[in-house]
C-alpha atoms as a PDB file:
ATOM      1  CA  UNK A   1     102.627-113.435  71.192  1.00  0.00           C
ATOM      2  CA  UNK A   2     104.076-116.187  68.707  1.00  0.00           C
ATOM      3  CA  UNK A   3     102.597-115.413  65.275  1.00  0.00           C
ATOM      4  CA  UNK A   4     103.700-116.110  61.451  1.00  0.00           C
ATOM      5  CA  UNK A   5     103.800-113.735  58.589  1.00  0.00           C
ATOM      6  CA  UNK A   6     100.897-114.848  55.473  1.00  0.00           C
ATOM      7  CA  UNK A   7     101.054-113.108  52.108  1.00  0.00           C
ATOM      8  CA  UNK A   8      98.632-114.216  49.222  1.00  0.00           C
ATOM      9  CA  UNK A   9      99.331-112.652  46.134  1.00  0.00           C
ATOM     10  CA  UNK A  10      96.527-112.457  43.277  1.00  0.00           C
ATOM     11  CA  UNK A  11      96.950-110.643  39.813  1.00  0.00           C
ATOM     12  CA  UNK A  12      94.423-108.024  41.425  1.00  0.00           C
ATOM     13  CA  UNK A  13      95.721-107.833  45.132  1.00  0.00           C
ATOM     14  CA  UNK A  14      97.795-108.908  47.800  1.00  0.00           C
ATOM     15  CA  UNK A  15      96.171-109.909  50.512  1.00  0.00           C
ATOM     16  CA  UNK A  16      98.488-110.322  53.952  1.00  0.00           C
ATOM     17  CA  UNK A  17      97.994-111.254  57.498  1.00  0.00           C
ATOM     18  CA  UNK A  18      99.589-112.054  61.180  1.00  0.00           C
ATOM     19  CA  UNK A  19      98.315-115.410  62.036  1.00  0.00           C
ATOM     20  CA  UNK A  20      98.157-116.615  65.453  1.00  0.00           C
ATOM     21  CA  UNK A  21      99.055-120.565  66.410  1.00  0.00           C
ATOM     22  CA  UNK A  22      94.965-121.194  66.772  1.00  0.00           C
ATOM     23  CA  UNK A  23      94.778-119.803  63.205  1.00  0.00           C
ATOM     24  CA  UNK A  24      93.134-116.848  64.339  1.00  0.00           C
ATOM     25  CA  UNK A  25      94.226-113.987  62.216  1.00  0.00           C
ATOM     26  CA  UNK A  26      95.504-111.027  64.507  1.00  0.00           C
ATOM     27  CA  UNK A  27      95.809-108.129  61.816  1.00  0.00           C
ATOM     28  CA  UNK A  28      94.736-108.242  58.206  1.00  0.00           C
ATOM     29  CA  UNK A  29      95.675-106.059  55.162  1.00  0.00           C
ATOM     30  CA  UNK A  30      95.375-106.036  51.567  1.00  0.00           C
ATOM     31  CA  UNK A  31      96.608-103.475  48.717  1.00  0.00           C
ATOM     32  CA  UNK A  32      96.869-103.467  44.913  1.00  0.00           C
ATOM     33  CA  UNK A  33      99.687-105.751  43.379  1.00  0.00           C
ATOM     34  CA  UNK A  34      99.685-102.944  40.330  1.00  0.00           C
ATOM     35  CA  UNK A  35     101.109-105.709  37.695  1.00  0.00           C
ATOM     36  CA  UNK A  36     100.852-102.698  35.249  1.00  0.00           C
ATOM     37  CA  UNK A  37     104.139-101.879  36.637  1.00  0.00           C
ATOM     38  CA  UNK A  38     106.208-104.650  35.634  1.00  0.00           C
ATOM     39  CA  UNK A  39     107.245-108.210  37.682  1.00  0.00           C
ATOM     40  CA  UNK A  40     110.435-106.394  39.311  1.00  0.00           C
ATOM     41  CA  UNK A  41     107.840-104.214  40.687  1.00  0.00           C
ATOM     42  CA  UNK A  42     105.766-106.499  41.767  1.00  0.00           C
ATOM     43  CA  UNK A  43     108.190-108.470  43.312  1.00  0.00           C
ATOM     44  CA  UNK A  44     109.361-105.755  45.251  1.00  0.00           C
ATOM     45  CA  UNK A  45     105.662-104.535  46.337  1.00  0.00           C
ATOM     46  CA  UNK A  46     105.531-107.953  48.075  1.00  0.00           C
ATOM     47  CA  UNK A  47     108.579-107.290  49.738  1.00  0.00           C
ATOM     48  CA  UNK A  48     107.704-104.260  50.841  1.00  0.00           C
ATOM     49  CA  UNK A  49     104.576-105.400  52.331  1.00  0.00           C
ATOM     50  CA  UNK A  50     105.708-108.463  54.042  1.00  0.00           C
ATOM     51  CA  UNK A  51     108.493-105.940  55.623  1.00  0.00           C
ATOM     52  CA  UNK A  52     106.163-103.655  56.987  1.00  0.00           C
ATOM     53  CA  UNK A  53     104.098-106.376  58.530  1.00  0.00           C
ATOM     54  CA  UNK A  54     106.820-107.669  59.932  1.00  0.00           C
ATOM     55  CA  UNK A  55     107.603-104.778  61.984  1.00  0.00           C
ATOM     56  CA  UNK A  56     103.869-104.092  63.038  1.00  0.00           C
ATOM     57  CA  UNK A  57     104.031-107.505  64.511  1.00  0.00           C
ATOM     58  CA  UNK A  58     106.980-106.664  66.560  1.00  0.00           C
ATOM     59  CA  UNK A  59     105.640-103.346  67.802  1.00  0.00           C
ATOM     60  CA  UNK A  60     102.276-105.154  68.052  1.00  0.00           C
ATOM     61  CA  UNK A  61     103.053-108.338  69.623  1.00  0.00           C
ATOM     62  CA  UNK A  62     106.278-108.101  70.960  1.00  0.00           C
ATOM     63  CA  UNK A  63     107.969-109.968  68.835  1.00  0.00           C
ATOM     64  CA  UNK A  64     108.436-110.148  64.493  1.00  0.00           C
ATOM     65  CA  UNK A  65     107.164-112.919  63.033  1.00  0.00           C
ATOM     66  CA  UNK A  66     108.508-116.657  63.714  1.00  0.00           C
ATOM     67  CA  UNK A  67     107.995-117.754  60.267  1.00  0.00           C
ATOM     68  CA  UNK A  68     106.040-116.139  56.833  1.00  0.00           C
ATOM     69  CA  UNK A  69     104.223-118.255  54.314  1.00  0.00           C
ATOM     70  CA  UNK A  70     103.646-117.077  50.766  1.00  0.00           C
ATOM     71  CA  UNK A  71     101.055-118.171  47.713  1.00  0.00           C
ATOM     72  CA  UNK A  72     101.210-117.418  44.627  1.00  0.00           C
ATOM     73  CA  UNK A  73      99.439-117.933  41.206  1.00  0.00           C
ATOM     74  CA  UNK A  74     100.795-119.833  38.416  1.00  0.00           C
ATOM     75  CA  UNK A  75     103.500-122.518  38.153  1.00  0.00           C
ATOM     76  CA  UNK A  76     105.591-123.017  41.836  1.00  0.00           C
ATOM     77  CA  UNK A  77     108.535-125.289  42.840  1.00  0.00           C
ATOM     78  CA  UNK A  78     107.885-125.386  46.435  1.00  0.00           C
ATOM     79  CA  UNK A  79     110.928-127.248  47.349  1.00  0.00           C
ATOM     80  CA  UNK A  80     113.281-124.822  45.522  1.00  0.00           C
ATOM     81  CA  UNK A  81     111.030-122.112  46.833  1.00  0.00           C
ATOM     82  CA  UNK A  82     110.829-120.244  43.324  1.00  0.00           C
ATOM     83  CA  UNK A  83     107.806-118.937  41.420  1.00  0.00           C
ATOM     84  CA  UNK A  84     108.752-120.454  37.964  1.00  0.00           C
ATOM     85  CA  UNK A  85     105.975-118.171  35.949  1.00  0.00           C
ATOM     86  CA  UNK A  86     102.583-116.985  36.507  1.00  0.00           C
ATOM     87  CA  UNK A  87     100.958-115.513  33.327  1.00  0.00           C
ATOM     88  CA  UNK A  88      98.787-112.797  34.440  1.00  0.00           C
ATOM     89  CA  UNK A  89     102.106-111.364  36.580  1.00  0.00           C
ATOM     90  CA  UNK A  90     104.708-111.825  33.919  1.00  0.00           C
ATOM     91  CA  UNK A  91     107.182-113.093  36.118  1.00  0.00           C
ATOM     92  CA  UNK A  92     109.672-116.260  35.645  1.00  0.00           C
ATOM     93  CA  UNK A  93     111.892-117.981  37.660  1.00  0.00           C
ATOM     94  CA  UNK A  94     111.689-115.488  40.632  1.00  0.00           C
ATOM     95  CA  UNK A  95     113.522-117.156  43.739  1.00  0.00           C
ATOM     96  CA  UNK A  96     110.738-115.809  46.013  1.00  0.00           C
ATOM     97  CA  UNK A  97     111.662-117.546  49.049  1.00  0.00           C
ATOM     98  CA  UNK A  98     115.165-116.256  49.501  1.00  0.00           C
ATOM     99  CA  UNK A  99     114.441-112.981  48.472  1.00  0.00           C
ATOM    100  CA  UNK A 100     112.192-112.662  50.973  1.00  0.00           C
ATOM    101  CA  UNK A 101     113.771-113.796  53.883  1.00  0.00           C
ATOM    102  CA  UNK A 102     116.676-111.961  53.007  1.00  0.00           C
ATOM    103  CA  UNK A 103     114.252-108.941  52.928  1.00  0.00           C
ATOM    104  CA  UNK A 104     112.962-110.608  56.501  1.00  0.00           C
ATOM    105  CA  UNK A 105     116.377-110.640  57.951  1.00  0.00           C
ATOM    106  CA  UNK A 106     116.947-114.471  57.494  1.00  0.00           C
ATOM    107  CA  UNK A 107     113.119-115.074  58.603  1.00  0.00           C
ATOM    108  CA  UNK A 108     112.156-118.955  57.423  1.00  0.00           C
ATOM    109  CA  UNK A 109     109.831-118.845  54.048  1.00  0.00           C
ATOM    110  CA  UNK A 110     107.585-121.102  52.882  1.00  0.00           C
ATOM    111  CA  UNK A 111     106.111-120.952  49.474  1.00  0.00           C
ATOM    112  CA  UNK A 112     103.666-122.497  47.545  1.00  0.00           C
ATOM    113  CA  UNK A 113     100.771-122.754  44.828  1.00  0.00           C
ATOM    114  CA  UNK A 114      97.487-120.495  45.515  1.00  0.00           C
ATOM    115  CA  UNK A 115      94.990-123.269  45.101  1.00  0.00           C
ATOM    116  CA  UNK A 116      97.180-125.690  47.009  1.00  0.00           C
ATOM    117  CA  UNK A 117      97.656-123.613  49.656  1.00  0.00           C
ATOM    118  CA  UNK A 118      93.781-122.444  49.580  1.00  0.00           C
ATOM    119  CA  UNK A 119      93.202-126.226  49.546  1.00  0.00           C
ATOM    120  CA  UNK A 120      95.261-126.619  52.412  1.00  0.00           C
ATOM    121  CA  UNK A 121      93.642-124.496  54.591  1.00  0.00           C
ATOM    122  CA  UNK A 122      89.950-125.787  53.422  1.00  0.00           C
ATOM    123  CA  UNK A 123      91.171-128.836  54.777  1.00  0.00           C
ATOM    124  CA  UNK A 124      92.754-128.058  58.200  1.00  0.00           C
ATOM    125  CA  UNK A 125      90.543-125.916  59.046  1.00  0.00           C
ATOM    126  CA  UNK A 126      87.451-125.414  57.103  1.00  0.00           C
ATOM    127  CA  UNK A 127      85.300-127.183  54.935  1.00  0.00           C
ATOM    128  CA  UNK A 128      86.783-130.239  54.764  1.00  0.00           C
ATOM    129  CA  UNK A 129      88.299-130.377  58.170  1.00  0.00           C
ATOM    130  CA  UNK A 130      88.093-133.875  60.274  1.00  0.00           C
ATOM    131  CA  UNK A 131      88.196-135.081  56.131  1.00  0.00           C
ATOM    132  CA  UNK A 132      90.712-137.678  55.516  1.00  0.00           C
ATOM    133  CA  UNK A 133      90.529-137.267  51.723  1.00  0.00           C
ATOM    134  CA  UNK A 134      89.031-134.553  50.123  1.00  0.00           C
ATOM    135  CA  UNK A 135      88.839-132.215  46.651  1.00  0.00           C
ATOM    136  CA  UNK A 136      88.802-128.310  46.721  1.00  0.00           C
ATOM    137  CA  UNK A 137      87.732-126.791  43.479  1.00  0.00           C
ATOM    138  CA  UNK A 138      87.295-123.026  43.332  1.00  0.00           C
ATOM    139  CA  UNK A 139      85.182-121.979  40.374  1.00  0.00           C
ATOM    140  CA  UNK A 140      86.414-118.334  39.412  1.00  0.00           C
ATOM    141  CA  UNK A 141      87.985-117.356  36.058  1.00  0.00           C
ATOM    142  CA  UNK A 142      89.466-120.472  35.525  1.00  0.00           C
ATOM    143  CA  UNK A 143      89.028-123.949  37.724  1.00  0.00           C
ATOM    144  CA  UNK A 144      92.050-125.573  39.721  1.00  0.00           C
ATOM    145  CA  UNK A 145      91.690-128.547  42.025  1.00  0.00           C
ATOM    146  CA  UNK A 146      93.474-129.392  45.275  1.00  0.00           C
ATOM    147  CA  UNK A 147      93.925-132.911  46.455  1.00  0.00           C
ATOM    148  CA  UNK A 148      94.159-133.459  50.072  1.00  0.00           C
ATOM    149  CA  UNK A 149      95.643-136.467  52.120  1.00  0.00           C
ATOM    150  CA  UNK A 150      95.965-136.922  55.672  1.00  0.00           C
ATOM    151  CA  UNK A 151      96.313-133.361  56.028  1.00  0.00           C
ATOM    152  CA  UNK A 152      98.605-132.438  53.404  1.00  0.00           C
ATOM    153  CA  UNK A 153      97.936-131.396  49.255  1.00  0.00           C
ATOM    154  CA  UNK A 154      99.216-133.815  46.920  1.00  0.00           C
ATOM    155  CA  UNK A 155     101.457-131.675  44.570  1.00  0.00           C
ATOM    156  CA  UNK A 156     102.165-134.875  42.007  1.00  0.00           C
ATOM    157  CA  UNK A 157     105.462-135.083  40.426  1.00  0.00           C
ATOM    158  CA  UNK A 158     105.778-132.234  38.591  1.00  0.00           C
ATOM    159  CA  UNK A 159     103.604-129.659  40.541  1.00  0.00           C
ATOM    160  CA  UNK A 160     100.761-130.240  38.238  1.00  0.00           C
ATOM    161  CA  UNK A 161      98.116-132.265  40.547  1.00  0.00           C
ATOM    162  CA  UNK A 162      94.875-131.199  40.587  1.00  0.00           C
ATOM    163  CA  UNK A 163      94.018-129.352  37.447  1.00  0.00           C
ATOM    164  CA  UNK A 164      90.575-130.498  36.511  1.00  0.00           C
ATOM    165  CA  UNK A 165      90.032-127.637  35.244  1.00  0.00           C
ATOM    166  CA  UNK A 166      91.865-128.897  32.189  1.00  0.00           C
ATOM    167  CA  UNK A 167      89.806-132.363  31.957  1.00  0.00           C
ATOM    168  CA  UNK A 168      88.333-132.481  28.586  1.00  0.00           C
ATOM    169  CA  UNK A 169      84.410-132.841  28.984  1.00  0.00           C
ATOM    170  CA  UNK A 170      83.679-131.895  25.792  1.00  0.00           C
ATOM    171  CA  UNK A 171      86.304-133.501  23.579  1.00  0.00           C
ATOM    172  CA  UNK A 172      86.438-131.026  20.226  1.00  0.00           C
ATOM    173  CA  UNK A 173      84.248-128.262  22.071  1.00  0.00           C
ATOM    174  CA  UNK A 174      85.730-124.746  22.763  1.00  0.00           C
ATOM    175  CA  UNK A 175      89.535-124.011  22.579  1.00  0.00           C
ATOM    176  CA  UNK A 176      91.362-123.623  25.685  1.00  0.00           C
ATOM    177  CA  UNK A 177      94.638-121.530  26.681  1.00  0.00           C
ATOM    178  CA  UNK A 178      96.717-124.643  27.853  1.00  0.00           C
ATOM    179  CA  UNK A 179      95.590-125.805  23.721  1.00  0.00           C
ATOM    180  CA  UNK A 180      93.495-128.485  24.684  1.00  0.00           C
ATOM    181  CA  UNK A 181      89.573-128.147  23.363  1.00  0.00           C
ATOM    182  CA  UNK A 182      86.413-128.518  25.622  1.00  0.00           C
ATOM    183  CA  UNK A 183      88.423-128.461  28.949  1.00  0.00           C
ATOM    184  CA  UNK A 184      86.034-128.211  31.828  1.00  0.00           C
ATOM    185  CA  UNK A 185      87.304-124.663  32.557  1.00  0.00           C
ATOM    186  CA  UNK A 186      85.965-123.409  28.927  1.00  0.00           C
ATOM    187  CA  UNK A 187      82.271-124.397  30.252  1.00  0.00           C
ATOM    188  CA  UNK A 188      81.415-124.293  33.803  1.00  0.00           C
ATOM    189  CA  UNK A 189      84.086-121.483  35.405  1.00  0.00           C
ATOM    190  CA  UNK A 190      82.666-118.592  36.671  1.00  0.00           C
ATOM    191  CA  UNK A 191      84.147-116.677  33.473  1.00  0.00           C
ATOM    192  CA  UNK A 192      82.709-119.374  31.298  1.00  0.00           C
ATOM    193  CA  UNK A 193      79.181-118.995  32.458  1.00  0.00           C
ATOM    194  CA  UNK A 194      79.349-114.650  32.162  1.00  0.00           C
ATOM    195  CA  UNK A 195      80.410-115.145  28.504  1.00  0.00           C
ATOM    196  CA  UNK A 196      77.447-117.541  27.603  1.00  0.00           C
ATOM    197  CA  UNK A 197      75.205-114.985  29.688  1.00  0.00           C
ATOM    198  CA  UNK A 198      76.640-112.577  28.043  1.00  0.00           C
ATOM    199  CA  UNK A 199      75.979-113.607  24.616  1.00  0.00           C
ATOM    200  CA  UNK A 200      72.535-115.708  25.636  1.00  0.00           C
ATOM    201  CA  UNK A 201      70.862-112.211  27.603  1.00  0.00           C
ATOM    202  CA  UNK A 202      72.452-109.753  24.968  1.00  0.00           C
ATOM    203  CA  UNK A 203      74.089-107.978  27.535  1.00  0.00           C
ATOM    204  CA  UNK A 204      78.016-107.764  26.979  1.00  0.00           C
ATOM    205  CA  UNK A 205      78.018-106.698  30.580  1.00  0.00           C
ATOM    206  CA  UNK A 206      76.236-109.384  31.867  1.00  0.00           C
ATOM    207  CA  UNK A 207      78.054-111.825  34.646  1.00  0.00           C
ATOM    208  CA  UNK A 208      77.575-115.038  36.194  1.00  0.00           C
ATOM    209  CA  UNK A 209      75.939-113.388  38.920  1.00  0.00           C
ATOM    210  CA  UNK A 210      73.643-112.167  37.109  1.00  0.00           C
ATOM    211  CA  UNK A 211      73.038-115.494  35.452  1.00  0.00           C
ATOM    212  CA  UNK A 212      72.372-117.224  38.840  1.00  0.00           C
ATOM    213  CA  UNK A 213      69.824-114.018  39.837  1.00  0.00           C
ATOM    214  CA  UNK A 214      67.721-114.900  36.303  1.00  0.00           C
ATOM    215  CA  UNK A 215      67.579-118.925  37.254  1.00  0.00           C
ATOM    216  CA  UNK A 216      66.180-118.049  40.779  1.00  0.00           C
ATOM    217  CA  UNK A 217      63.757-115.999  38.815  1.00  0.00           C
ATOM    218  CA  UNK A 218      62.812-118.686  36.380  1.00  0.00           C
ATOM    219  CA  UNK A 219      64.078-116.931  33.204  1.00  0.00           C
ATOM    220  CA  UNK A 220      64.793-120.070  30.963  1.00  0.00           C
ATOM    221  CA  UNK A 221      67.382-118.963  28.708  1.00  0.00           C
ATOM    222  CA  UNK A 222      69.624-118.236  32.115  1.00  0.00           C
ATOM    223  CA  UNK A 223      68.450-122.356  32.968  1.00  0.00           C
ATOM    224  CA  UNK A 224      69.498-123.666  29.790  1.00  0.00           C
ATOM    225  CA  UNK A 225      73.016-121.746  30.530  1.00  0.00           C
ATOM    226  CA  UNK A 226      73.063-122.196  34.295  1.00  0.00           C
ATOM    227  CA  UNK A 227      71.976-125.814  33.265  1.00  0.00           C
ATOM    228  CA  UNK A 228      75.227-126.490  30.648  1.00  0.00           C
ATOM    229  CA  UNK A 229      77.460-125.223  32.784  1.00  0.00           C
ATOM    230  CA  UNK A 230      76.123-127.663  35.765  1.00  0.00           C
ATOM    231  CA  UNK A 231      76.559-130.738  33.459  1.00  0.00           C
ATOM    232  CA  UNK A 232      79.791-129.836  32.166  1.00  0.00           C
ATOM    233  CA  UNK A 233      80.985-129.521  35.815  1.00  0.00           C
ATOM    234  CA  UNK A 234      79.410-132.908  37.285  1.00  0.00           C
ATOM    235  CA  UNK A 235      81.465-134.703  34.490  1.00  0.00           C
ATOM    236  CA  UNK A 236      84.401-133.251  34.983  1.00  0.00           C
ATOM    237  CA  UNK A 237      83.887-133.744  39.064  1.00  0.00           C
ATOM    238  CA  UNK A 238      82.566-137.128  38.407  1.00  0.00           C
ATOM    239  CA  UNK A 239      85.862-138.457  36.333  1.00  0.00           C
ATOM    240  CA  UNK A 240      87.955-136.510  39.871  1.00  0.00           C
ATOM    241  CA  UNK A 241      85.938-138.465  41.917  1.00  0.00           C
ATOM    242  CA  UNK A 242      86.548-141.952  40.402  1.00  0.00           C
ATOM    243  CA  UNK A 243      90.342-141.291  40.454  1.00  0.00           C
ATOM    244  CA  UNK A 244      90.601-140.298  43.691  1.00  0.00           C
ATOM    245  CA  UNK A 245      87.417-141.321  45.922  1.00  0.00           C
ATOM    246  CA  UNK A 246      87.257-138.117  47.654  1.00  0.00           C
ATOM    247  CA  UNK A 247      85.107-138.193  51.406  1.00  0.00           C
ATOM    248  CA  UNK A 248      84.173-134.826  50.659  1.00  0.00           C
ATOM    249  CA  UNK A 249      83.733-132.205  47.570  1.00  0.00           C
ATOM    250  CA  UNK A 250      84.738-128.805  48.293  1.00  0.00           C
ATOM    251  CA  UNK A 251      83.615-125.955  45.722  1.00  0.00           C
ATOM    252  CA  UNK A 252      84.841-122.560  46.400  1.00  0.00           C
ATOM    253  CA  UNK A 253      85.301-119.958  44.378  1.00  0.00           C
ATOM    254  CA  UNK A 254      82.576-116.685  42.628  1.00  0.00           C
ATOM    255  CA  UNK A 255      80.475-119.555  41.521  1.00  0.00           C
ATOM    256  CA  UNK A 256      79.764-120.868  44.424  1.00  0.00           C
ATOM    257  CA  UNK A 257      78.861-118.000  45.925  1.00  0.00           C
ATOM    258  CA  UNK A 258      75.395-118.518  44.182  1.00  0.00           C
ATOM    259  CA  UNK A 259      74.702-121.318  46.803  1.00  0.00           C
ATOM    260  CA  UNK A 260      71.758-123.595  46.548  1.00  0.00           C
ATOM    261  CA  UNK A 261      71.174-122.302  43.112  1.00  0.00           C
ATOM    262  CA  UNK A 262      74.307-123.867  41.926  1.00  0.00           C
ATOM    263  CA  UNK A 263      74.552-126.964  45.033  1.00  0.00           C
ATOM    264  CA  UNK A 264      71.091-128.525  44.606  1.00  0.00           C
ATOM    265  CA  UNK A 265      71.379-129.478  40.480  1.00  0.00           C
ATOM    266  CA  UNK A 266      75.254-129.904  41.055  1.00  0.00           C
ATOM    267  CA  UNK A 267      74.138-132.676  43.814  1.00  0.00           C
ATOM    268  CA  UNK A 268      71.561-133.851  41.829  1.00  0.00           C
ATOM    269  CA  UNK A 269      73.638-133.750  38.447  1.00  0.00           C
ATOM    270  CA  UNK A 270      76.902-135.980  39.746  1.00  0.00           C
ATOM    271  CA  UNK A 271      74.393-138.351  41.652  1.00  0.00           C
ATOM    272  CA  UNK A 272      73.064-139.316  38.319  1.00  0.00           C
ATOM    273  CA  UNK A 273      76.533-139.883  36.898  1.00  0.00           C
ATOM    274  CA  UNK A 274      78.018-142.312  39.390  1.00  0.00           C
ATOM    275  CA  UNK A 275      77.258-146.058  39.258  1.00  0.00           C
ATOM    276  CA  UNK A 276      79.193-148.030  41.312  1.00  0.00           C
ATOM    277  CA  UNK A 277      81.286-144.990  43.436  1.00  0.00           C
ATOM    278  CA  UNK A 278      80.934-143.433  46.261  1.00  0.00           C
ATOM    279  CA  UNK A 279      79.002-140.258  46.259  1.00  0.00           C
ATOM    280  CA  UNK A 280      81.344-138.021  48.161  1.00  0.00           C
ATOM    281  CA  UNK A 281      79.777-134.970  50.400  1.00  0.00           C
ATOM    282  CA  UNK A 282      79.471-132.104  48.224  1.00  0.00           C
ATOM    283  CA  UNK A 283      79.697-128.916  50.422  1.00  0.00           C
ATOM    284  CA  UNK A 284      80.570-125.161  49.847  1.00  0.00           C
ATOM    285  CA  UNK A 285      84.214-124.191  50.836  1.00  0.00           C
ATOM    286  CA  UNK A 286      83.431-122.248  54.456  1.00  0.00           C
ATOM    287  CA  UNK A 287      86.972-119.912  54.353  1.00  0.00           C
ATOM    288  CA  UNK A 288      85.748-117.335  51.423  1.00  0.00           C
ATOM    289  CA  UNK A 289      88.814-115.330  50.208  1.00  0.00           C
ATOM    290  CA  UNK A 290      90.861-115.435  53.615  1.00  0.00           C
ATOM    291  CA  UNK A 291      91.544-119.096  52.401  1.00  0.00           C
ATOM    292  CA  UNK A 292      94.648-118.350  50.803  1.00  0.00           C
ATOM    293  CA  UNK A 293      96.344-116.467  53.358  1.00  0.00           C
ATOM    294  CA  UNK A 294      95.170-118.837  56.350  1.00  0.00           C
ATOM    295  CA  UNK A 295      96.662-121.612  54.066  1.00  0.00           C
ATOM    296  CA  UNK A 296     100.101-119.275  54.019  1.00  0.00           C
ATOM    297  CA  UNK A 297     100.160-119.096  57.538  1.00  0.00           C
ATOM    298  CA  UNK A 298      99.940-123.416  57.253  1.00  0.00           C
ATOM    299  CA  UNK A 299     102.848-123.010  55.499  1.00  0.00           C
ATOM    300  CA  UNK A 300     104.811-121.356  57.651  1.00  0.00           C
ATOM    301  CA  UNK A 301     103.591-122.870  61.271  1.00  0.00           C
ATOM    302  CA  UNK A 302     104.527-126.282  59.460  1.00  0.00           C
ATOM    303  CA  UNK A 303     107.819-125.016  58.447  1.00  0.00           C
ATOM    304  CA  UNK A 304     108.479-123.968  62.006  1.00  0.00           C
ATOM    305  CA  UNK A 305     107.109-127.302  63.235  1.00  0.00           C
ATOM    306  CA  UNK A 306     109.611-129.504  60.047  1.00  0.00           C
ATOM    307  CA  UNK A 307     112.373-127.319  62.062  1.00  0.00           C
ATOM    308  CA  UNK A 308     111.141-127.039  65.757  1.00  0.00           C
ATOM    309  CA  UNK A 309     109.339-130.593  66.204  1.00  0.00           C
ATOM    310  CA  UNK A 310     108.245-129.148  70.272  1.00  0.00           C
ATOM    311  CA  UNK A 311     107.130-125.967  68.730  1.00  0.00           C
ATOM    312  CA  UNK A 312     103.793-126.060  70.347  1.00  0.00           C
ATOM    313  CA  UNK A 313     101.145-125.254  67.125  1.00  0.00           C
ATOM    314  CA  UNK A 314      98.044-126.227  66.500  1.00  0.00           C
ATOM    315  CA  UNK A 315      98.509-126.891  62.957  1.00  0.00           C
ATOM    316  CA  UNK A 316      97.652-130.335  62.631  1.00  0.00           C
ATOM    317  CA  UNK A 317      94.456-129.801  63.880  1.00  0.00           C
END
């Protein structure tokens, strides 16, 4: 059976697959990326991983892999297929791609951004699929954005479309770690909204989960938190929208997981803020955390396609 290689690589875990034309996912896998041990280290668990894969698709299937897509955190040139840095991995300027196919034995290697990729696969074949223009903004510890186009993620110039999370809402409000003050991350992520839990419940363990559990049960200091955070995020998602006139709004990511708790005053919030655009449909991303590797196995069936234009695929679907 023809299949591709997907690796998604998180500071926590790397999560891998074998991913079918149809995008079903054959086998699935996942084990610690153990950053504590260094970036060569890491590197070199993902090698390992995808190598191993690899050769359970072949005894599997018949065959190895045609292809393997990769995502990754942090800042990617896709074209030169390196992973310039990513923070909470301490890596720079690792030329990902060609390491890996080396490792691969010359198998073709797509890389690219997490959230883009994430986005990507929202779009093809999730929540914003049949979409001709959407948004995908996961709410976790930070927020990211991913622009999508006919089918494809707008990457910008640079590599830096999409980062709302780094709108300024709340122009002189709390300090951010790109420098910048009141950035829309510092106020309506997921970590955002456990810190002012934390501090509003007087429980340093408190989370955002347990801040959306208190609104449902009417507690009003969780509200007035739940509430910030909600307003914060339908101006930030507001000022997206005018730019780019989005058909539809995915949000993804731990917040979202609270549902109608956070998508009914979200809804309500940013149709209050827009005058004379288009309110967009505002929807929860459907994928969950298989997202990113589905998106990596994009990658790599549109690689094959770039190279193979008769390689029947499905992904354009």
């Amino acid at each position: 059976m023809n299949h591709v290689l997907a690796l998604d690589v998180g500071g926590t875990a790397i999560k891998a697959a074998l991913i079918a034309p149809d995008h079903r996912i054959l086998h699935e896998a996942r084990r610690p990326t153990r950053r504590e041990r260094g970036p060569e280290a890491v590197v070199g668990g993902i090698l390992d991983f995808a190598a191993e894969l690899r050769e359970l698709g072949r005894e599997r299937y018949g065959r190895p892999a045609e292809a393997a897509g990769v995502a990754v955190p942090g800042i990617v040139d896709d074209v030169a297929g390196t992973a310039v840095y990513a923070a909470n991995l301490g890596w720079r300027d690792v030329p990902l791609r060609d390491l890996l196919s080396a490792r691969l034995d010359g198998t073709p290697v797509a890389l690219g951004h997490d959230v883009r990729t994430g986005g990507l696969a929202e779009g093809r074949v999730g929540a914003g699929r049949g979409a001709d223009r959407f948004l995908f903004v996961p709410l976790g510890t930070g927020i990211a954005g991913a622009i999508g186009i006919d089918g494809r993620i707008e990457k910008g110039a640079h590599g830096y479309a999409g980062e709302i999370g780094h709108i300024s809402v709340r122009p002189g409000g709390p300090e951010c770690g790109c420098g910048g003050r009141g950035c829309l991350e510092t106020l309506a992520s997921a970590s955002a909204v456990s810190r002012a839990w934390a501090e509003a419940s007087g429980d340093p363990e408190a989370d955002a989960a347990d801040c959306a559990k208190a609104v449902e049960s009417g507690d009003p200091k969780a509200r007035a938190v739940w509430q910030e955070a909600v307003d914060a995020l339908a101006d930030g998602l507001v000022t997206a929208l005018t730019l780019l006139d989005p058909r539809t709004l995915i949000i993804g990511g731990g917040l979202a997981e609270a549902g109608e708790t956070l998508f009914a005053p979200l809804r309500a919030a940013v149709e209050r803020r827009v005058t004379f655009q288009k309110l967009p449909l505002i929807v929860p991303a459907a994928l969950g955390d298989t997202a990113g590797c589905l998106g990596a196995g994009l990658l790599a069936w549109d690689l094959l396609a770039a190279h193979h234009p008769t390689t029947p695929t499905e992904v354009s679907a």
